[in-house]
Every structure is written in C-alpha cells, then in structure tokens.
C-alpha atoms as a PDB file:
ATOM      1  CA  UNK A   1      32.258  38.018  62.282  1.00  0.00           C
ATOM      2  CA  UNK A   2      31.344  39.768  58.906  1.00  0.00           C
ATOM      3  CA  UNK A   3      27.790  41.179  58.690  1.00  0.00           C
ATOM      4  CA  UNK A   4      24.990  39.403  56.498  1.00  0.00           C
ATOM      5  CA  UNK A   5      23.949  42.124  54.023  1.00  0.00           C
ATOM      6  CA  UNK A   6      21.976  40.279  52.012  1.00  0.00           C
ATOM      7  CA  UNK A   7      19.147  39.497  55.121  1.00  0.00           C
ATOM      8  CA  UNK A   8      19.111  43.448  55.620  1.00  0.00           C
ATOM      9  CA  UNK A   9      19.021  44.494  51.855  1.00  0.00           C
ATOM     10  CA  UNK A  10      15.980  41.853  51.376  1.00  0.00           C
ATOM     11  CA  UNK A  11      14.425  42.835  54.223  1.00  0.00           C
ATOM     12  CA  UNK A  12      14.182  46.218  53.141  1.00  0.00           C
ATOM     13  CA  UNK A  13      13.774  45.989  49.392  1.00  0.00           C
ATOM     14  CA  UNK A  14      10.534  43.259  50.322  1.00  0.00           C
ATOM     15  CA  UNK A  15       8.808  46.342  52.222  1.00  0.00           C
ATOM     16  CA  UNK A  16       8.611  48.707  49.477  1.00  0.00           C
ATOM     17  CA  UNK A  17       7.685  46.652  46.432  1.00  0.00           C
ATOM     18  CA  UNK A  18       4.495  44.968  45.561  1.00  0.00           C
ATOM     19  CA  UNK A  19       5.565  41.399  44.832  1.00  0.00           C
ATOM     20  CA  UNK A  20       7.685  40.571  47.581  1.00  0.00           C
ATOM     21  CA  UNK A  21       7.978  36.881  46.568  1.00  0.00           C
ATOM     22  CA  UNK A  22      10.091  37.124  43.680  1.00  0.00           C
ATOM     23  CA  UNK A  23      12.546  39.609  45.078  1.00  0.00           C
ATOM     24  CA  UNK A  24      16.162  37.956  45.416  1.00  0.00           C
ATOM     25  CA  UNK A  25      19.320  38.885  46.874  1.00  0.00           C
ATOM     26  CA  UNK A  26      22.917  37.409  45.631  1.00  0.00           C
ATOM     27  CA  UNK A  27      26.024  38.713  47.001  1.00  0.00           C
ATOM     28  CA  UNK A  28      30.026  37.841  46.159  1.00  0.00           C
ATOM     29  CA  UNK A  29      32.796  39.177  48.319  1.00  0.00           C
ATOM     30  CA  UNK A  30      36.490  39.936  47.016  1.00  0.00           C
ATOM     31  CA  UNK A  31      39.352  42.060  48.003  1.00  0.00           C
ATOM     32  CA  UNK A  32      37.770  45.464  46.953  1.00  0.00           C
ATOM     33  CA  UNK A  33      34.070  44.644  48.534  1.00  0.00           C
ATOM     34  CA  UNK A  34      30.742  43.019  48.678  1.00  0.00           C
ATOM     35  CA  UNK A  35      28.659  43.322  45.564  1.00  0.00           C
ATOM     36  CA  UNK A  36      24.743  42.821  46.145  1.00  0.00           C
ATOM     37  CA  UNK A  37      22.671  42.331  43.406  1.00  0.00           C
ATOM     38  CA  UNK A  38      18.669  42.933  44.229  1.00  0.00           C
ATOM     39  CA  UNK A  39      16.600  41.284  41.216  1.00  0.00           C
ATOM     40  CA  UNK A  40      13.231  42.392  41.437  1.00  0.00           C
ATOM     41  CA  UNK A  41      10.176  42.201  39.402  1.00  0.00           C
ATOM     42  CA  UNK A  42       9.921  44.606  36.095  1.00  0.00           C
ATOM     43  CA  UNK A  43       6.943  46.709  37.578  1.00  0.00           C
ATOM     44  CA  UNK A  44       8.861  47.116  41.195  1.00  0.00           C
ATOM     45  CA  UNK A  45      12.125  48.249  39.786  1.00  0.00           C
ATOM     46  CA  UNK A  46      10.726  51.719  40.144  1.00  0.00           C
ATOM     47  CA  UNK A  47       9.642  51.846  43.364  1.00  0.00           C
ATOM     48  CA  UNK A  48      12.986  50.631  44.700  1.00  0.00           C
ATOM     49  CA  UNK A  49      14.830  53.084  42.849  1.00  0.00           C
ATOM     50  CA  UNK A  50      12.902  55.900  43.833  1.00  0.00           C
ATOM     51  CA  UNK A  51      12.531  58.964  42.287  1.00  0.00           C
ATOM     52  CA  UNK A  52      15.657  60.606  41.391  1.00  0.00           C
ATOM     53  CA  UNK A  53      17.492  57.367  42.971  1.00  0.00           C
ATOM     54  CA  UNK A  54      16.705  58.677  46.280  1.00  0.00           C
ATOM     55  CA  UNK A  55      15.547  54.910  47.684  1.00  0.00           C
ATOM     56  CA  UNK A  56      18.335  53.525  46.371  1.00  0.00           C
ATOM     57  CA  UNK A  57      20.702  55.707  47.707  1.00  0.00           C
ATOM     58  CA  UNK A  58      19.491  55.549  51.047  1.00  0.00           C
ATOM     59  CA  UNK A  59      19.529  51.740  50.748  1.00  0.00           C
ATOM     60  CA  UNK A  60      23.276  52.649  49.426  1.00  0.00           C
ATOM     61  CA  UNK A  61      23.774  54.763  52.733  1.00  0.00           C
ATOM     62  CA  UNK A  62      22.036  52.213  55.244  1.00  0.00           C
ATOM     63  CA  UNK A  63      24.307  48.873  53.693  1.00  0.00           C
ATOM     64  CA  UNK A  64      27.345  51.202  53.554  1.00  0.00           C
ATOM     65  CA  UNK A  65      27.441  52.281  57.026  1.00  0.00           C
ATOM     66  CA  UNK A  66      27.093  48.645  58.535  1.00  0.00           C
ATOM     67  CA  UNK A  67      30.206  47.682  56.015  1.00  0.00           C
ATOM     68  CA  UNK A  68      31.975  50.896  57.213  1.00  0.00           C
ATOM     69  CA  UNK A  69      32.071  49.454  60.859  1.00  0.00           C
ATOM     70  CA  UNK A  70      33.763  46.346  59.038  1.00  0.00           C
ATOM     71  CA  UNK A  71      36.667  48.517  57.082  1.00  0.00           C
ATOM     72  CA  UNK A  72      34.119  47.146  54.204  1.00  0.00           C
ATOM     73  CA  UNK A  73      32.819  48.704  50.624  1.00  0.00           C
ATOM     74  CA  UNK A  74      29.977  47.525  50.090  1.00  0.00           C
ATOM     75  CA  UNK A  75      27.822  47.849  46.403  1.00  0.00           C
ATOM     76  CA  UNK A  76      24.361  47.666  45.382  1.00  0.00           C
ATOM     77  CA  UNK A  77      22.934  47.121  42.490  1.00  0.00           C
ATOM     78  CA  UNK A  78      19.251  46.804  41.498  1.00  0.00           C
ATOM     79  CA  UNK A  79      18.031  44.996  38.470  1.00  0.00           C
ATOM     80  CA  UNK A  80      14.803  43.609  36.754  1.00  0.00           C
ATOM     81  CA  UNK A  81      13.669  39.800  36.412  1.00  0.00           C
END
C-alpha cells in the first residue's frame, strides 16, 4: 500500500497559514518520485516557507521520511495562487 502524502502535507500546511480554505495539494507519481505541489494563498506563502526555509524543510524532512519507509523520493514544492 503506498502512503497518501497529499492528506499529511495538507494537513500540515492548513495549520500554519491563515486561509486554510484555499490551500490545495496535487501530487503525480513516476519512476524517480512523488512530486507535491502545495498552492497557497499569496500572503501565506511566507509563513509556510519559514524563515530561512526552515518550515519547509521540515515539511521536506517529515514527507521524506514516510516515503523513505516506501524506497520512495518524495518532492515538495510550495507555490502562490
């Protein structure tokens, strides 16, 4: 059974921003991985990132661990509405 990143990365990503309604999550799988793409809203983008990335890559850490257990890359990538 292959994990559902996209439930945990919008369940995490809905906690730290302010407008938790128009965040979205789309994911495609191939060979080398899962890509995740995290739209959020122009004023959250920020607050996901973090300063000096440091959200991000934690959110990086926390998705890449679960795909490790699956012999899976996994990729994030945060962008605005």
């Amino acid at each position: 059974m292959k994990p559902d990143y996209t439930n945990l990365v919008k369940y995490c990503v809905e906690r730290l921003v302010d407008e938790p309604d128009s965040v979205s999550v789309d994911s495609r799988t191939d060979r080398s991985g899962a890509y995740i793409n995290v739209t959020v809203a122009p004023n959250d983008v920020g607050k996901v990132i973090g300063r000096n990335g440091r959200i991000v890559n934690a959110l990086r850490s926390l998705v890449s661990s679960v795909g490790a257990k699956q012999r899976q890359r996994v990729y994030v990538k945060v962008v605005s509405d």
